[in-house]
Protein backbone atom coordinates (compact mmCIF):
# COMPACT_ATOMS: atom_id res chain seq x y z
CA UNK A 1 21.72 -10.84 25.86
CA UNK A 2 23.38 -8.39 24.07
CA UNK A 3 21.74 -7.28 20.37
CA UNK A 4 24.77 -8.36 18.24
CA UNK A 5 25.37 -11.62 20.30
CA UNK A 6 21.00 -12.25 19.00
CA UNK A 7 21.76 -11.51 15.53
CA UNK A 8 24.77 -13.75 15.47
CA UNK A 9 22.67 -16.36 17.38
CA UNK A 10 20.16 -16.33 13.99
CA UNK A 11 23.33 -15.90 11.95
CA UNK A 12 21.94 -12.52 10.58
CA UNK A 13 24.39 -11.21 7.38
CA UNK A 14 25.73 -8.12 8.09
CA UNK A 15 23.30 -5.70 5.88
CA UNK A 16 20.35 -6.79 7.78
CA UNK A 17 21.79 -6.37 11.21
CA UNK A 18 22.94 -2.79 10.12
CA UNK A 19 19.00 -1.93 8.97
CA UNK A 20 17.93 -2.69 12.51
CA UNK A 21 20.65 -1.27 14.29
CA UNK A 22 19.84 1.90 11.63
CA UNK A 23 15.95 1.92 12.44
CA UNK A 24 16.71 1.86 16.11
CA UNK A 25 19.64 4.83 15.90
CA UNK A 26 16.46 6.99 14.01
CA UNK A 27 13.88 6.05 16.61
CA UNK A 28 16.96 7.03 19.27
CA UNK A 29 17.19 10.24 17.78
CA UNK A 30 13.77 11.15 17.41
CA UNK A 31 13.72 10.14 21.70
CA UNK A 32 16.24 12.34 22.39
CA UNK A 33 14.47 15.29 21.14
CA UNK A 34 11.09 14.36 21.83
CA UNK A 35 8.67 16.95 23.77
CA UNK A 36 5.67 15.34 22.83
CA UNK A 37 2.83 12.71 24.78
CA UNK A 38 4.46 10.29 27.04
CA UNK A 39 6.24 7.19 25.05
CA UNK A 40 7.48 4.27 26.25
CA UNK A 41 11.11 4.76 24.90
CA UNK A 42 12.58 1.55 25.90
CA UNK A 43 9.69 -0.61 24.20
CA UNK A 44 10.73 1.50 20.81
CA UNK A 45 14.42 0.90 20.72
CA UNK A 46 13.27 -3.12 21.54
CA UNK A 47 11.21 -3.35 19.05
CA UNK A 48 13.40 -1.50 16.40
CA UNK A 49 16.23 -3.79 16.99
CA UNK A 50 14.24 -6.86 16.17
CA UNK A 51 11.93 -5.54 13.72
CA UNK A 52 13.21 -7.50 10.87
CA UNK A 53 14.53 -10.96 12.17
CA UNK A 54 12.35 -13.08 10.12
CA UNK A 55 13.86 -11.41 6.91
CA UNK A 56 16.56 -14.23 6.04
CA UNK A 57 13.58 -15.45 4.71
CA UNK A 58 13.57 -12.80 2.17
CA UNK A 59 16.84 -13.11 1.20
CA UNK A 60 17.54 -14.21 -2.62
CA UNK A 61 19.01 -17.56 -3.23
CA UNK A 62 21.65 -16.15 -4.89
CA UNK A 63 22.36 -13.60 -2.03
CA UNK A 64 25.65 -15.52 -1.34
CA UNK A 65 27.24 -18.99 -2.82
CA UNK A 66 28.26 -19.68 0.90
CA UNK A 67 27.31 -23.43 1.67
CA UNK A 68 26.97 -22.32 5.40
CA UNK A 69 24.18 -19.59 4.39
CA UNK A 70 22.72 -22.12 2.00
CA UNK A 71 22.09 -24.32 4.83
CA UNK A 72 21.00 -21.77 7.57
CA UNK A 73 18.62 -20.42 5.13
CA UNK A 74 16.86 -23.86 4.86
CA UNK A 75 16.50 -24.39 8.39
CA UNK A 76 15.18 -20.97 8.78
CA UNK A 77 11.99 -22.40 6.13
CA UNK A 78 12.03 -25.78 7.65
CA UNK A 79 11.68 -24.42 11.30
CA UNK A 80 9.21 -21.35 10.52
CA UNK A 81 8.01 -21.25 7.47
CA UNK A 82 7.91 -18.25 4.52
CA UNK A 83 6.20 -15.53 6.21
CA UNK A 84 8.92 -13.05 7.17
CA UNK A 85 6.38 -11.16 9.30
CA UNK A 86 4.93 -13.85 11.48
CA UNK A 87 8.51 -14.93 11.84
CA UNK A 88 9.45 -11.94 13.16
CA UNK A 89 6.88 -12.35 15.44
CA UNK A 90 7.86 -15.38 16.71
CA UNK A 91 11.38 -14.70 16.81
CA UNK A 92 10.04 -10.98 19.10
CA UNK A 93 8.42 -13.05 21.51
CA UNK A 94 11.13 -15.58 21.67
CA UNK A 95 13.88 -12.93 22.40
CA UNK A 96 11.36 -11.14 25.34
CA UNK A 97 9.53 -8.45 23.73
CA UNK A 98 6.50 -7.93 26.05
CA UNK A 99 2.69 -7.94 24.50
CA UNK A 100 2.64 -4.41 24.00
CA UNK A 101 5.97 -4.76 21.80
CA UNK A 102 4.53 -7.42 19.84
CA UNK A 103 1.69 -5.18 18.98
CA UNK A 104 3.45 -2.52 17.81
CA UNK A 105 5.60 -4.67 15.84
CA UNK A 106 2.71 -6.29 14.35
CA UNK A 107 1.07 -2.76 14.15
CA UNK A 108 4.09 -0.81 12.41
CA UNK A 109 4.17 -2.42 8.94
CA UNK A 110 4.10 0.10 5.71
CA UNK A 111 0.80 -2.20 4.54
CA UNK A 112 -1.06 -0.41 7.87
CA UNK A 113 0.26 2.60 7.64
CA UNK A 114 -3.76 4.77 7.52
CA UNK A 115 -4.43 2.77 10.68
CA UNK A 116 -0.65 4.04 12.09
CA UNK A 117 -1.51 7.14 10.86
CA UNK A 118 -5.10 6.86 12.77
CA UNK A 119 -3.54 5.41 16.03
CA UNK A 120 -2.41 7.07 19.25
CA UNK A 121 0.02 5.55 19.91
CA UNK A 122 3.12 7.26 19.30
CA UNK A 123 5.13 4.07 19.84
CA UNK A 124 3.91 2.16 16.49
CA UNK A 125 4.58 5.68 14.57
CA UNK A 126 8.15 6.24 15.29
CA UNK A 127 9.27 2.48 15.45
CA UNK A 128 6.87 2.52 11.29
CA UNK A 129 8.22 6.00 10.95
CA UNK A 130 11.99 4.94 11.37
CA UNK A 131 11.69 1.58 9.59
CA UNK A 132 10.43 3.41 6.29
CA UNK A 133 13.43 5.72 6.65
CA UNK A 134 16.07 3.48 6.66
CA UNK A 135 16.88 2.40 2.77
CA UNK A 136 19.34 -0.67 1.89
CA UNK A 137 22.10 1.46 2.29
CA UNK A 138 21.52 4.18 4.82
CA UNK A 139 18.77 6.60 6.06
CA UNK A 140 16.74 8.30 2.81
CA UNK A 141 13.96 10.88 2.42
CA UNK A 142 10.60 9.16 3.20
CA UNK A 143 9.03 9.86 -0.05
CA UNK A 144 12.32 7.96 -2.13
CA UNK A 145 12.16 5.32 -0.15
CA UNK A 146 8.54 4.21 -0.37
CA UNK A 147 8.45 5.02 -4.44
CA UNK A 148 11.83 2.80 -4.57
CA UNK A 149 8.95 0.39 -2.96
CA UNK A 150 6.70 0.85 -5.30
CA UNK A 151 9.43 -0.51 -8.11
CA UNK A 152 11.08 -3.13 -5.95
CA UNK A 153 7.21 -4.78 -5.74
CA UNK A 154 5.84 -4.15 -9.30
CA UNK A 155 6.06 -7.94 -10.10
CA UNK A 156 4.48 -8.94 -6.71
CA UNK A 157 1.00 -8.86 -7.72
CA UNK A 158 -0.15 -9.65 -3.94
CA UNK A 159 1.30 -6.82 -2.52
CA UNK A 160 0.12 -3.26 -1.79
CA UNK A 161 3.15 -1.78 -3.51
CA UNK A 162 2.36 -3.19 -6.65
CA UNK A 163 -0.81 -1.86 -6.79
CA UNK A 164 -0.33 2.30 -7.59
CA UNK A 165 -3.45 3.71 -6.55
CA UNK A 166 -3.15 1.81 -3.05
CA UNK A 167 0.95 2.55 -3.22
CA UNK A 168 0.69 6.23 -3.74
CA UNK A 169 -2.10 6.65 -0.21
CA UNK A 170 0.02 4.51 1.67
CA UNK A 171 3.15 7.10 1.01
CA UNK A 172 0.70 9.78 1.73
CA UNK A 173 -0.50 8.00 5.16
CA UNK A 174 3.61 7.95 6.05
CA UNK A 175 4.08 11.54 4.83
CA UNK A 176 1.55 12.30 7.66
CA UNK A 177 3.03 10.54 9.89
CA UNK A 178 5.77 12.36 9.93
CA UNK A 179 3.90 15.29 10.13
CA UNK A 180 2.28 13.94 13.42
CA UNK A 181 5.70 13.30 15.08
CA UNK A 182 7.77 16.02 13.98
CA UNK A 183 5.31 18.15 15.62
CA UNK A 184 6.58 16.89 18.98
CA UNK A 185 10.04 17.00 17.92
CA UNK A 186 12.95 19.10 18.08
CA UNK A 187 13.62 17.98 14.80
CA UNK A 188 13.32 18.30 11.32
CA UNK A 189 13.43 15.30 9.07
CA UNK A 190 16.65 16.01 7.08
CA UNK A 191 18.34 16.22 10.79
CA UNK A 192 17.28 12.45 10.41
CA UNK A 193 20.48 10.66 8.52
CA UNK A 194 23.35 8.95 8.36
CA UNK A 195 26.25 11.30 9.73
CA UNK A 196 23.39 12.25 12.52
CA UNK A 197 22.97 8.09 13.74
CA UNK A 198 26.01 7.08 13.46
CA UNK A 199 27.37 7.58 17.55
CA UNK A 200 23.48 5.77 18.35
CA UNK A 201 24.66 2.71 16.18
CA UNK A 202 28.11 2.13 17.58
CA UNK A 203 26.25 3.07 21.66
CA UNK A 204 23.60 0.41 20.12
CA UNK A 205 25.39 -2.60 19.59
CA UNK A 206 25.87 -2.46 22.94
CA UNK A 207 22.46 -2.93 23.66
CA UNK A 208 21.32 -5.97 26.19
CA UNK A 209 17.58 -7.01 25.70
């Protein structure tokens, strides 16, 4: 089925299917000029396009006044639940990723980013990498987009982010993990934004998983 055709099917507002279709466009990029260890390039676009599905659960109440929304947000917590990331799990394995994608989707989240960091595989890194490039509103500096983390959390006591000490290593953790992959790239990481993604996005939304 064809990515936009899955988003629609989970009635996916707009901004969140433009994140994933951003995240995947980066990872594309980065394969393009890779001349690094063997990845498996196909399981890194998959997973970037359906990182995030479980986020409608996420989404502020007051996101829209839209009765529709209203209601498909409800049915999203009455059929899965409030965990955006086991959703997204669920909703991964639903739409065919294999084991080994479900791993690295499970694997590539900020929170684990010393064991990403750690890891060999080169999969999890770019699909983590990409995700914590991609701001709101376009592709951002690594650093500025983990420290707008770090504010966006303050008043979540349970999460890493809120916590500075743990906050600041985990930015440090994704600093070297760019380090790691740019080394195998013919890249840079300012060649990494919006004006360079954009022909990936529109060649994207084409994509059939």
């Amino acid at each position: 089925m064809n990515i936009i055709d899955i988003y629609n099917k989970y009635h996916l507002p707009e901004n969140l299917q433009m994140h994933m279709l951003r995240v995947a466009a980066c990872s594309n990029l980065i394969i393009d000029n890779w001349n690094g260890p063997k990845i498996d390039k196909e399981s890194i676009i998959r997973v970037s396009l359906l990182h995030d599905m479980g986020n409608m659960v996420k989404i502020p109440e007051d996101f829209s006044k839209d009765e529709e929304f209203i209601k498909i947000r409800k049915k999203y917590f009455e059929k899965y639940g409030t965990n955006d990331h086991e959703i997204n799990l669920e909703i991964g394995k639903q739409e065919g990723l294999t084991e080994k994608e479900i791993v690295i989707l499970d694997g590539k989240r900020s929170r684990k980013n010393e064991e990403t960091l750690k890891s060999n595989s080169y999969e999890r890194k770019i699909c983590a990498y990409c995700d914590q490039r991609v701001a709101p509103n376009g592709v951002v500096e690594i650093k500025e987009r983990l420290e707008d983390a770090k504010v966006r959390y303050t008043d979540k006591p349970l999460s890493v982010w809120s916590n500075e000490e743990k906050a600041n290593h985990l930015i440090e953790c994704s600093l070297g993990i760019e380090k790691q992959i740019m080394e195998h790239c013919k890249l840079n990481p300012e060649d990494i934004n919006d004006d360079s993604i954009k022909t990936y996005i529109e060649r994207l939304k084409k994509y059939e998983i």
